[in-house]
Each structure stands twice: as structure tokens, then as C-alpha cells.
Protein backbone atom coordinates (compact mmCIF):
# COMPACT_ATOMS: atom_id res chain seq x y z
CA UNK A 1 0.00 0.00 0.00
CA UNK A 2 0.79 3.26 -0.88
CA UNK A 3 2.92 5.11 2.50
CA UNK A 4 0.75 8.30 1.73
CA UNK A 5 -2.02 6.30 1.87
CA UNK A 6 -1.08 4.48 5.22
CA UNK A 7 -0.25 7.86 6.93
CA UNK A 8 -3.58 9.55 5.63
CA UNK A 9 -5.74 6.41 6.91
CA UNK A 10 -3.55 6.48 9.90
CA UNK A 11 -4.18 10.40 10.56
CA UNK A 12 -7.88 9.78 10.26
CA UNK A 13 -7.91 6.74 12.44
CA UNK A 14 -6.35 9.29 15.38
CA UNK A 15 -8.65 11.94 14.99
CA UNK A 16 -11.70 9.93 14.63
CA UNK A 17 -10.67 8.06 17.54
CA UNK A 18 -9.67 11.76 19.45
CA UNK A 19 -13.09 13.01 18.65
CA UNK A 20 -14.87 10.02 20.34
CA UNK A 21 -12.98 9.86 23.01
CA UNK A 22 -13.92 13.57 23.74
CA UNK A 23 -17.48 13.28 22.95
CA UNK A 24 -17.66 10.48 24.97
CA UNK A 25 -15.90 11.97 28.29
CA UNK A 26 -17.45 15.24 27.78
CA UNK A 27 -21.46 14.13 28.15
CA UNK A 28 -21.25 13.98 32.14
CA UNK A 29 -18.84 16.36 32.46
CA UNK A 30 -19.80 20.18 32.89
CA UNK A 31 -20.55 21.90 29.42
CA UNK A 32 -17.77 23.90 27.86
CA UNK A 33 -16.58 25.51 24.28
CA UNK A 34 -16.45 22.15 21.79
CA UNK A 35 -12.71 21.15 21.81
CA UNK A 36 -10.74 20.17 18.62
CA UNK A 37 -9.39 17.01 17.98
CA UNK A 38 -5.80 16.56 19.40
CA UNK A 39 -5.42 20.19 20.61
CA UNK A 40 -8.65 20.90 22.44
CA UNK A 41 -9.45 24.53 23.20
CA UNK A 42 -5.95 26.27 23.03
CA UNK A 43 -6.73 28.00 20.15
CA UNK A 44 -9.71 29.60 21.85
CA UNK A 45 -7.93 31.38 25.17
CA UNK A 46 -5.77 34.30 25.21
CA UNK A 47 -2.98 33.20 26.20
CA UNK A 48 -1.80 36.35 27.48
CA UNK A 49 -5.40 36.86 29.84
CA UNK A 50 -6.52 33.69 30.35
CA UNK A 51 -8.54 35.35 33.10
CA UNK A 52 -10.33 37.32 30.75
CA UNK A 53 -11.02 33.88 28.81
CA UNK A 54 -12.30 32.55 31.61
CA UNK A 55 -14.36 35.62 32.56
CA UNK A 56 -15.83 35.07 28.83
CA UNK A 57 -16.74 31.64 28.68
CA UNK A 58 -18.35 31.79 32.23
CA UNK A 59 -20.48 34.18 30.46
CA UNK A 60 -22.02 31.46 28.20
CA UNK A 61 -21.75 28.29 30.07
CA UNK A 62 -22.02 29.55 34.02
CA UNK A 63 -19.21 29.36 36.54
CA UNK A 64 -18.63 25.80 36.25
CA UNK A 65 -17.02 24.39 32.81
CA UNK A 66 -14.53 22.34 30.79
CA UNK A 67 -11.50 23.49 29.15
CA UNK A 68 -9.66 20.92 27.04
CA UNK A 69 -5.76 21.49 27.68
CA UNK A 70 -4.92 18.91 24.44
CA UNK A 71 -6.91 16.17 24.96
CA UNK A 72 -6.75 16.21 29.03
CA UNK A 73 -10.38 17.66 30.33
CA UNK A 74 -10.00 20.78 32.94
CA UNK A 75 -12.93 21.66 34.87
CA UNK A 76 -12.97 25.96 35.46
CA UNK A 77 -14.53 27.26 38.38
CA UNK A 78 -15.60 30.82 38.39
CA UNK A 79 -16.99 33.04 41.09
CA UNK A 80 -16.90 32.91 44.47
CA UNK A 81 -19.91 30.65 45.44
CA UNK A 82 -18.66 28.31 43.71
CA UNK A 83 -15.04 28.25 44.10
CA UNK A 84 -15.98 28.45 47.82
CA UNK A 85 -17.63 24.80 47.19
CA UNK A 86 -14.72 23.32 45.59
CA UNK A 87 -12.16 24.26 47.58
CA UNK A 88 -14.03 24.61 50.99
CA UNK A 89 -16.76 22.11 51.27
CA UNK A 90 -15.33 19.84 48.60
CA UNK A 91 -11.92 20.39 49.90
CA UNK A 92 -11.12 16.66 50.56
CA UNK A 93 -12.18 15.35 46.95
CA UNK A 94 -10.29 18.77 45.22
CA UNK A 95 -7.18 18.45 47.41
CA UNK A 96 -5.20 16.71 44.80
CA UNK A 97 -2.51 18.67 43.09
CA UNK A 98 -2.85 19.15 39.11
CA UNK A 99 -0.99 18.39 36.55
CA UNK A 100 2.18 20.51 35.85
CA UNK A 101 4.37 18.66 33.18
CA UNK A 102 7.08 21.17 33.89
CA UNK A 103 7.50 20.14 37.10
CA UNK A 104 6.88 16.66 36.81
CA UNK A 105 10.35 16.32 33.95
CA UNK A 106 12.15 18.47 36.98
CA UNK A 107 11.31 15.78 39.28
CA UNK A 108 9.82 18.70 42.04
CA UNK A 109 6.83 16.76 42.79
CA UNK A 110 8.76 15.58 45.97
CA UNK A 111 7.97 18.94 48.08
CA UNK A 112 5.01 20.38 49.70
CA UNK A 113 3.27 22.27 46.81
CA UNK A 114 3.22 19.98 43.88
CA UNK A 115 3.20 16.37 45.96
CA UNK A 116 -0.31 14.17 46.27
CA UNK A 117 -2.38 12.26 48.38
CA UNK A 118 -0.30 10.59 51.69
CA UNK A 119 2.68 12.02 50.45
CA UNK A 120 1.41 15.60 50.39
CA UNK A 121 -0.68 15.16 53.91
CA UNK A 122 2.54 13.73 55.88
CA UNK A 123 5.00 16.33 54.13
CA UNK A 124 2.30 18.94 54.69
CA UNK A 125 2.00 18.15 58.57
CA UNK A 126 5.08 17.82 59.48
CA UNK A 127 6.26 21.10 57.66
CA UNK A 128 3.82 22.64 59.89
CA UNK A 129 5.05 21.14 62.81
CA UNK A 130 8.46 21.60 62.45
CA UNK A 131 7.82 25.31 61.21
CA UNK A 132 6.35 25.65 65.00
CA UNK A 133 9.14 24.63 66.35
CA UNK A 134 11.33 26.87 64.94
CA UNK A 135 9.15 29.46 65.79
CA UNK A 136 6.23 30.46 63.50
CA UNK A 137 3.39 31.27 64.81
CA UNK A 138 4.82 33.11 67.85
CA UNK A 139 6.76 36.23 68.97
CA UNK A 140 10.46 35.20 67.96
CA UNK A 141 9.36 35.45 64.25
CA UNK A 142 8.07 38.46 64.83
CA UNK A 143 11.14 39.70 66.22
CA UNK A 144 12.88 38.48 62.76
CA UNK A 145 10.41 40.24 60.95
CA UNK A 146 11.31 43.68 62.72
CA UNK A 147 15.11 42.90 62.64
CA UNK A 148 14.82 42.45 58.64
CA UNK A 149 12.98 45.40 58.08
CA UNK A 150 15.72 47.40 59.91
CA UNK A 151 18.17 45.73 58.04
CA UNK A 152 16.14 46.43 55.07
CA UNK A 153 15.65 50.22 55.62
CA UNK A 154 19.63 50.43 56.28
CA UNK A 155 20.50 48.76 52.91
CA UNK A 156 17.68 51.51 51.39
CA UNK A 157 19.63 54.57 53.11
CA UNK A 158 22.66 53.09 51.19
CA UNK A 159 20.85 54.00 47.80
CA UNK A 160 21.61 57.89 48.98
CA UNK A 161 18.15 58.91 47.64
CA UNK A 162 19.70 58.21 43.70
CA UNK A 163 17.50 56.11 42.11
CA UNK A 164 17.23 52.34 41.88
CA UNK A 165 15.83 48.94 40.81
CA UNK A 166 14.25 47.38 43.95
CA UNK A 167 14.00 44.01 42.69
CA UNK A 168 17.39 42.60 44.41
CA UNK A 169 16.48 44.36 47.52
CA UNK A 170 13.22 43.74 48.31
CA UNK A 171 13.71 39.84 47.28
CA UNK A 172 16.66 39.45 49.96
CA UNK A 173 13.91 40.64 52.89
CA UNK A 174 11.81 37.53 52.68
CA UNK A 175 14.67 35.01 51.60
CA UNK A 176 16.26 36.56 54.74
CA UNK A 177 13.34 35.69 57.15
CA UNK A 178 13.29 32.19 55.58
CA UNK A 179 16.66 31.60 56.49
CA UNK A 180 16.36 32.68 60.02
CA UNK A 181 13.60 30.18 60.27
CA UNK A 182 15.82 27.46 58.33
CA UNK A 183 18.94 28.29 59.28
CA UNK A 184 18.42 30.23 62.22
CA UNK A 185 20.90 33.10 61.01
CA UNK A 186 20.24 35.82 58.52
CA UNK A 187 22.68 37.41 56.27
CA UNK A 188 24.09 40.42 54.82
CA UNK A 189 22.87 41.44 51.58
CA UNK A 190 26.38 41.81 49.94
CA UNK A 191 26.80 38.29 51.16
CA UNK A 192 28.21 36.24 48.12
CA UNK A 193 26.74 32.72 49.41
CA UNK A 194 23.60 34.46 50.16
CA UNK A 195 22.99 35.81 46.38
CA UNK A 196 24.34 32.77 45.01
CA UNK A 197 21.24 31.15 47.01
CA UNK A 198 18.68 33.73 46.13
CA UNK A 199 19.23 32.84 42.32
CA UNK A 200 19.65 29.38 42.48
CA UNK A 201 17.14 27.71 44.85
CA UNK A 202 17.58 24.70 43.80
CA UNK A 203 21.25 23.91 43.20
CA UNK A 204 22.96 25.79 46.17
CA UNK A 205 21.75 24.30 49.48
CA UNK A 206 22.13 21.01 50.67
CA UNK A 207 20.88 19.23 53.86
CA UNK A 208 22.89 17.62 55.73
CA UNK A 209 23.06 16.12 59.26
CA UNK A 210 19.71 17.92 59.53
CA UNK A 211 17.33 17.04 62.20
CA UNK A 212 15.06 16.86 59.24
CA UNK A 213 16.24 13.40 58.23
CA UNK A 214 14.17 11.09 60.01
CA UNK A 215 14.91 8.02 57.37
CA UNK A 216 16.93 7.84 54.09
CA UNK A 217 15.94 4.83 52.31
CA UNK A 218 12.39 3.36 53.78
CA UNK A 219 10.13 2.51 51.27
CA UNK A 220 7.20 3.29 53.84
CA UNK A 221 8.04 7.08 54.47
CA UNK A 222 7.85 10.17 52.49
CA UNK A 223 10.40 11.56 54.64
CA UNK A 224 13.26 10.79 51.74
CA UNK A 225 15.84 13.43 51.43
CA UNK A 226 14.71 14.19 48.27
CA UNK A 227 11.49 14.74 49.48
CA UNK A 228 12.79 17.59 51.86
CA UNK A 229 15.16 19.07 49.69
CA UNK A 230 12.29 19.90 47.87
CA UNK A 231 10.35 20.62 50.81
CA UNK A 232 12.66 23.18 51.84
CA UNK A 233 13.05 24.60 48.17
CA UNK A 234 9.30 24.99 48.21
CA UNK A 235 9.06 27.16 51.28
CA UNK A 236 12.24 29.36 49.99
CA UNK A 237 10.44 29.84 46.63
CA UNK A 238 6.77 30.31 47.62
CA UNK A 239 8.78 32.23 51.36
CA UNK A 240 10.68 34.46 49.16
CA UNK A 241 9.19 35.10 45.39
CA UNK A 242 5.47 35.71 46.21
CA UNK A 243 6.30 38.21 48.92
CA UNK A 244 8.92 39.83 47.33
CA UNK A 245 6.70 40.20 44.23
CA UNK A 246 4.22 41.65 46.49
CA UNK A 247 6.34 44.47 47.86
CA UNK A 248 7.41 45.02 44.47
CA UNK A 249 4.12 45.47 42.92
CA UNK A 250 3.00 47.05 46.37
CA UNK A 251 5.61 50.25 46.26
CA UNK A 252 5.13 50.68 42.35
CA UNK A 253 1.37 50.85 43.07
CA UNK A 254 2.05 53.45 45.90
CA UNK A 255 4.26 55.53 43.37
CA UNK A 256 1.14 56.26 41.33
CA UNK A 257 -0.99 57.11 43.86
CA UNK A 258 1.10 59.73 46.35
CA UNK A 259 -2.52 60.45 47.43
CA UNK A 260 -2.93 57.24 49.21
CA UNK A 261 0.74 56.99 50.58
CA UNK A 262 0.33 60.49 52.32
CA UNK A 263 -2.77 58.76 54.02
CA UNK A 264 -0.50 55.57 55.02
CA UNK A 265 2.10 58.05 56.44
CA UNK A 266 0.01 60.36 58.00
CA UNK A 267 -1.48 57.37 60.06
CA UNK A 268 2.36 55.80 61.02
CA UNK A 269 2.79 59.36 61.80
CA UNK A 270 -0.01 59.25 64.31
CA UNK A 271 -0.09 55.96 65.81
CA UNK A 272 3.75 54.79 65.37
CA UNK A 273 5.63 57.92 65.24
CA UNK A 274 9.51 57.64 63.79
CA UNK A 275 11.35 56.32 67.54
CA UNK A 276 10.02 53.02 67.18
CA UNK A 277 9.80 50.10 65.18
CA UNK A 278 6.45 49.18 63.61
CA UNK A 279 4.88 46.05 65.14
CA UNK A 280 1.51 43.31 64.87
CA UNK A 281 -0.10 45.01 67.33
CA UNK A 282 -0.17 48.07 65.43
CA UNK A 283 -2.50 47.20 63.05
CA UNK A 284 -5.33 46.91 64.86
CA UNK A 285 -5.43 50.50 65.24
CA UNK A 286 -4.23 51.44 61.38
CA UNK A 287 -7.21 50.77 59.46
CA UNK A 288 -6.12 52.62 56.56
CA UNK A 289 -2.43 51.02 56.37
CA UNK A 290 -4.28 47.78 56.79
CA UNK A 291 -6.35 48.19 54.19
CA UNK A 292 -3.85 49.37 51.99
CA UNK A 293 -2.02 46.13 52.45
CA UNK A 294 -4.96 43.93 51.75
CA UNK A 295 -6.01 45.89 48.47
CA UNK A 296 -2.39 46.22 47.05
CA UNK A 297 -2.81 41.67 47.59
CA UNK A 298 -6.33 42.48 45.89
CA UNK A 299 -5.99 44.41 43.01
CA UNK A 300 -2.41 42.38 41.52
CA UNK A 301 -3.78 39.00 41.67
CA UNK A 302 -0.88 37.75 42.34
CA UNK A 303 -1.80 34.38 41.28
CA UNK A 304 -4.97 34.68 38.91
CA UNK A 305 -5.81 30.77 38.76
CA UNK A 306 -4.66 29.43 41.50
CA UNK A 307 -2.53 26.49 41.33
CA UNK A 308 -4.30 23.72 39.80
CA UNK A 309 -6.35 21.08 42.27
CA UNK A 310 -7.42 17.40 40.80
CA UNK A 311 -9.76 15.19 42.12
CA UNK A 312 -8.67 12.48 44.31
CA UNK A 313 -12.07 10.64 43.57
CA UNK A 314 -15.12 10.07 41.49
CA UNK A 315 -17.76 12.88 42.84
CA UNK A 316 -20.43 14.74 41.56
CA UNK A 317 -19.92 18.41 41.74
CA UNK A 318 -23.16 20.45 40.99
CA UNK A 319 -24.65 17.86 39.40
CA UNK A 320 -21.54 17.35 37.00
CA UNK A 321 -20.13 13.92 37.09
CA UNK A 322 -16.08 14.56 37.77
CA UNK A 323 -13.60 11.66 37.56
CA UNK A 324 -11.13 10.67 39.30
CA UNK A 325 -7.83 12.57 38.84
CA UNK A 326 -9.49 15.37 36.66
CA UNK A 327 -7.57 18.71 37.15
CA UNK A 328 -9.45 21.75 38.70
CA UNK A 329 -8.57 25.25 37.47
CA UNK A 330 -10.62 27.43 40.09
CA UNK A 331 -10.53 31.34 39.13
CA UNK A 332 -9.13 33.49 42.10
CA UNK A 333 -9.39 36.78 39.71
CA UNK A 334 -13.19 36.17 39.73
CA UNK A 335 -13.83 36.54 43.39
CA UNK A 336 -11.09 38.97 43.97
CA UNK A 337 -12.56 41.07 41.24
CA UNK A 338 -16.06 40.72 42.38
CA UNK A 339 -17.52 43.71 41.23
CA UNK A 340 -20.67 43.66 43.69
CA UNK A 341 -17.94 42.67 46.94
CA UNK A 342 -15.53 45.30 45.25
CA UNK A 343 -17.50 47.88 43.60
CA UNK A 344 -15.06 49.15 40.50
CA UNK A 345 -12.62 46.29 41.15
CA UNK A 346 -10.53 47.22 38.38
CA UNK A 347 -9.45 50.51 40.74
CA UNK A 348 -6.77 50.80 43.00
CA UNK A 349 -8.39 52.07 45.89
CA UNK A 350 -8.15 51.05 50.12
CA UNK A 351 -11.70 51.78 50.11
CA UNK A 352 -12.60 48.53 48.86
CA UNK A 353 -11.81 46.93 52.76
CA UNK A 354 -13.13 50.23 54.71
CA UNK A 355 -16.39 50.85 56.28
CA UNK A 356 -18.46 53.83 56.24
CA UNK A 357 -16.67 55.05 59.64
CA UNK A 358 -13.03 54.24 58.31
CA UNK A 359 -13.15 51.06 59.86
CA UNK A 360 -11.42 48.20 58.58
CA UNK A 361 -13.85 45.76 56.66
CA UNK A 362 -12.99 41.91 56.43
CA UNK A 363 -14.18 40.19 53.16
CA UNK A 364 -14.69 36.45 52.70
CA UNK A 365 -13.96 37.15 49.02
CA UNK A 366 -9.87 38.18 50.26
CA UNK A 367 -8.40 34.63 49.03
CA UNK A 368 -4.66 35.76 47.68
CA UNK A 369 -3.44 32.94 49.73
CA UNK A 370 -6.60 30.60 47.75
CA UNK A 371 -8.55 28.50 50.29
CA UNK A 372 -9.37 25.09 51.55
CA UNK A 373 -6.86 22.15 52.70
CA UNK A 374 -4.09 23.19 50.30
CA UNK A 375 -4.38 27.18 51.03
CA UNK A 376 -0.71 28.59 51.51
CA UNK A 377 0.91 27.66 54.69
CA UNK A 378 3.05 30.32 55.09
CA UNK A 379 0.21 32.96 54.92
CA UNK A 380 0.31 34.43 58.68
CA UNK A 381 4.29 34.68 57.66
CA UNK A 382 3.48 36.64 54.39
CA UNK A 383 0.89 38.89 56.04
CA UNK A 384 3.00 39.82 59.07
CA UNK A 385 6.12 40.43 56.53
CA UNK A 386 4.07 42.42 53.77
CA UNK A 387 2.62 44.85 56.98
CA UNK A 388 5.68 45.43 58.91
CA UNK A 389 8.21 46.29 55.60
CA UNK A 390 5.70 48.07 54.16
CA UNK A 391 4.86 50.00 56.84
CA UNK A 392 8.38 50.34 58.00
CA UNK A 393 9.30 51.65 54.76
CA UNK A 394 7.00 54.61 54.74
CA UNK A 395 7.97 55.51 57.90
CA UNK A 396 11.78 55.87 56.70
CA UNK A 397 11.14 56.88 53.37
CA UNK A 398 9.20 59.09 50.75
CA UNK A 399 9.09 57.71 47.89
CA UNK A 400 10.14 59.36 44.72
CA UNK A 401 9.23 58.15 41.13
CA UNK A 402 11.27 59.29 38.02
CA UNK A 403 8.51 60.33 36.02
CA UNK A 404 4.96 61.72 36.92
CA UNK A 405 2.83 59.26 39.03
CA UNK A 406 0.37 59.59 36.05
CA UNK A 407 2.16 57.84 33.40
CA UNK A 408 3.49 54.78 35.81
CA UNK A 409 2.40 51.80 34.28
CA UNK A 410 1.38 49.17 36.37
CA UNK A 411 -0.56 46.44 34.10
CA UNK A 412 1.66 42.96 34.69
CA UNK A 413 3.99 42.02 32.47
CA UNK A 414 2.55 38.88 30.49
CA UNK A 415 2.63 36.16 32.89
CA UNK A 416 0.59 32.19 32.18
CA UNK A 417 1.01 31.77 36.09
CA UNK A 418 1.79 34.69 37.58
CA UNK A 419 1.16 38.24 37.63
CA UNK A 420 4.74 40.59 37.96
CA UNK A 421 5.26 44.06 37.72
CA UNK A 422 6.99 45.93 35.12
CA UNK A 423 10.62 46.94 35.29
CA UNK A 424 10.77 50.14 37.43
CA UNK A 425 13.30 52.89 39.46
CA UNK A 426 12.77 54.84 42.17
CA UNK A 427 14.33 57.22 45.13
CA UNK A 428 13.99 56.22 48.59
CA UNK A 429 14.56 59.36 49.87
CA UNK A 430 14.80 59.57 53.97
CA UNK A 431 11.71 61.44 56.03
């Protein structure tokens, strides 16, 4: 027989067989955009705002849908009711960990973020544990917290008001708290070993004679020392780049409105003064500050998906049939850009977590850290870090921006996982 003829009988036999195998698994699962054969929707999502995708087919087939990824179903949830059920009241069944290819060739799926099912749980708890022990949680690490931040305003003064990218900077902060947890020490910022660490996680530490290591080779225990290698990698990454991000993002947003800074200051001013350090307690009486903090974690989005969940069993999820081991994409943008929680979400504005009096307003839609059994452990860390070096930076510092606050630009640069700020200078210059 003819080879041409072969591979054209052999092409049709693939997609005839791709396009029953999708009709078939798609009739109990929840209704979504009709995939094509071997690369399922791609072709259909922006790429560069998959939120906005989302947003858009939510529109036409309700917060609950399927994405084909290829030929692997996705379910999408959108909106805070139901995300809320997935994550919350489903928790158990959605507490798998999705499918990241990426990760799987690195061989990451060892750690606490990307591990599954006993595995993840053990790893999970006794990362927890152990972070206790070392102090998280209670007053030491806020000590650390305050001790970085006036490291971190010294290394600012050494800018001399000339202007700079905060990047390096602000990423040292967090790494630096992470290693006083880890390590118990902290280091300087000029520190050679130290940089070398904060650009590559995961080639420059080792553990060794750790009391981590429980047992090397048992074929009944996660506790490998792979496993927390990557552990530890896992909590310097998630410890250092999300927060750092944050402060990033946070300052550049507080460059372009000067208006809502001078509110900041004028309340560290009032309650804080400039002889003493900011601390936890203070923020019970700094609505405004506190407020600013939450909406700066609000309005980037830090993470607008999530990381992906999968199912750990066959369930039925609003009357959808989901099996076992599909992955769950559920939309964080959609409930932190609730437009009825956050009127005019798509503004900048501390408002959006104040009451009528100026006091500060909780909101169950506030889920930067996501939700549910695999919600970000370090999260009291992040929120503690993110309010004391913010707030101790205004209270050193004005900040200056190199061109008017009008034409900053502050949309993220294109980002499939993450959103990150653009490129920026500035002048710290001392109060």
C-alpha cells in the first residue's frame, strides 16, 4: 500500500478516535466551548489573559465548565460561590494537586506544593510542625520580621536617595526571614553565598546532618531526602518570590498614587511615630495602612488561577459527574474582582476593605493565599512580613518616582502563572 495512503488512513484513524474519546468523556462532564481534535481549546484562550477567557466563557456556560488542555479535560470554576464549594466544602475530593508537566520532567513533585495524596498530607504536617518549632506562629518570628525590616531600611539609606531597581532588595527581605527560620541566622545582603542562594534555589543548598532526616531509604516514608530538599526549596520559593513580588508590585502601586501613601504616612505618623519600630499590634489600630495592604494583595492577583487542584475521587460536583484525577482550574481573579464585593474592582483604591466610619472591613472574598486544605501555609508569615516592611518603609522613606505618578504603568507584564510588575526605578529618599 501506498505510504501516503497508510499515513492519511492512519491520521484519520487518530482523529476519529480523538473526537470520540472527547465526545464520549465530555457528556457527564460540565458543558464547555467544543474542543478540537488533538489540541482541544488552546486556540480559543488568550494566552496572554486567560482570566479574561475565563471571565468570557463563564459568560455562556455559568461558573462551572470544561477546558480541554490537548486532549486532558480541565474543569474551570468561576466566582466565588462556587469556588468556595470546591475548595471549601469539597476540599477533601479537590485536594489533589494538578498536573504541571514542567514540574513533573524536573522531578519537584517531591515537596510540599506539587506532591499528592499521603505524600502531600505527611509532608504537609510535618512542615507545619516543624515550622512551629522553629518558631512560626509566635513572637520570635516576629522579632525576625522587625530585625529584617531594619536591616532592610539600612540597605535603602545606602541607595543615597539616587535612584534604583528594587528588585534585588526587596527579594533578599523575605529570603532573609526564611533563612532565620531554616537556618536560624540571617545574612548580609552583599553576602556572596547568600545571592548565590537567592538565584539558584535549587542547586545551592544542601541538607545535611539535619534534624530533618528522620529516614533515608524506607520505602514506607515520604520523609526521603529528596522529598525535603524539595520541601525546603518549596518554602524558599513560595517564602521568598510571592512576597517579594508583592512588595514590588506594592511600592510601584504606591508611586502612582502619592494620594494614598500620604494617608498611610500620616497614620504611622499618628499611631507609630519615627522612635520606634512598627509592630503586629499596630494594626489593629491602622485601618487605613491595613487596608492598603490587603487591596495592594487584591488588586495584583498575584496568582490569577490558582494552582491547579485534581480530584482524588469520582464525585459529583453540581450535578456534573467529575472523575477521578481530573484537574481543577478554580478562578481566584473572579472573586477577587467581584464587582458587587468590590465595587469598581478594576481601581486601586483602600476603600474597597473600609467601612463607612473608616473602619477596617474583612471580606470572605480576600483569598490571595486561595482556600481550603491546600491554602498557603506560610500565609500568617506573608501577612506579618508584607505589613511590617511596608509599613516600616513609609515611615523611613518618601518615595520618589522618576517620572509623573500619572504615566506609571502598572498592568503585569505577560505572565501564564503569575502576575509581575513591570521593570521600574525609584528614590527612597529619607523622612
Amino acid at each position: 500500500m501506498d505510504p501516503v495512503v497508510v499515513l492519511v488512513l492512519g491520521l484519520s484513524c487518530l482523529l476519529l478516535f480523538s473526537l470520540w474519546r472527547q465526545s464520549s468523556g465530555r457528556r457527564k462532564l460540565p458543558p464547555g466551548p467544543t474542543p478540537l481534535p488533538i489540541i482541544g481549546n488552546i486556540l480559543q484562550i488568550d494566552i496572554r489573559d486567560i482570566s479574561k477567557s475565563f471571565t468570557d466563557f463563564s459568560k455562556v456556560y455559568g461558573p462551572v465548565f470544561t477546558l480541554y488542555f490537548g486532549m486532558k479535560p480541565t474543569v474551570v470554576v468561576h466566582g466565588y460561590e462556587a469556588v468556595k464549594e470546591a475548595l471549601d466544602d469539597l476540599g477533601e475530593e479537590f485536594s489533589g494537586r494538578g498536573s504541571f508537566s514542567i514540574v513533573e520532567k524536573t522531578n519537584t513533585v517531591q515537596g510540599i506544593i506539587f506532591s499528592n495524596g499521603t505524600k502531600w498530607k505527611e509532608i504537609r504536617r510535618f512542615s507545619l510542625m516543624t515550622l512551629r518549632n522553629f518558631g512560626m506562629g509566635k513572637r520570635s518570628i516576629e522579632d525576625r520580621v522587625q530585625e529584617e525590616a531594619s536591616c532592610l531600611v539600612e540597605e535603602l539609606r545606602k541607595t543615597n536617595g539616587s535612584s534604583c531597581d528594587p528588585t534585588l532588595i526587596l527579594g533578599c527581605a523575605p529570603c532573609n526571614v526564611i533563612c532565620s527560620i531554616i537556618f536560624q541566622k540571617r545574612f548580609d545582603y552583599k553576602d556572596e553565598n547568600f545571592l548565590i542562594l537567592m538565584e539558584k534555589f535549587n542547586e545551592n543548598f544542601k541538607i545535611l546532618n539535619s534534624p530533618w532526616m528522620q529516614e533515608k531509604h524506607s520505602q514506607h516514608s515520604e520523609f526521603t531526602i529528596e522529598s525535603l530538599m524539595a520541601t525546603v526549596t518549596d518554602l524558599f520559593i513560595a517564602g521568598t518570590e510571592t512576597t517579594s513580588t508583592t512588595l514590588r508590585y506594592g511600592l510601584l502601586l504606591l508611586l502612582k498614587y502619592p494620594e494614598i501613601t500620604a494617608k498611610v504616612q500620616e497614620e504611622i505618623d499618628r499611631v507609630i511615630g519615627r522612635h520606634r519600630s512598627p509592630c503586629m499590634q499596630d494594626r489593629s489600630h491602622m485601618p487605613y495602612t491595613d487596608a492598603m495592604v490587603h487591596e495592594i494583595q487584591r488588586y495584583i492577583n498575584l496568582i490569577p488561577n490558582n494552582v491547579p487542584h485534581a480530584a482524588t475521587c469520582n464525585l459529583r460536583f453540581r450535578n456534573y459527574f467529575i472523575p477521578k484525577g481530573t484537574d481543577l482550574i478554580t478562578s481566584l481573579t473572579s472573586v477577587l474582582y467581584d464587582d458587587q464585593e468590590f465595587p469598581n474592582p478594576e481601581i486601586f483604591d483602600p476603600g474597597h476593605f473600609l467601612d463607612e466610619n473608616g473602619n477596617f472591613k474583612k471580606s470572605d472574598y480576600f483569598m490571595p493565599f486561595s482556600t481550603g486544605k491546600r491554602m498557603c501555609v506560610g500565609e500568617g508569615l506573608a501577612r506579618m512580613e508584607l505589613f511590617l516592611f511596608l509599613t516600616t518603609i513609609l515611615q523611613n522613606f518618601n518615595l520618589k518616582s522618576l517620572v509623573d505618578p500619572k504615566d506609571i504603568e502598572t498592568t503585569p507584564t505577560a505572565n501564564t502563572f503569575g502576575h509581575v510588575p513591570p521593570l521600574y526605578k525609584l528614590r527612597f529618599i529619607p523622612v
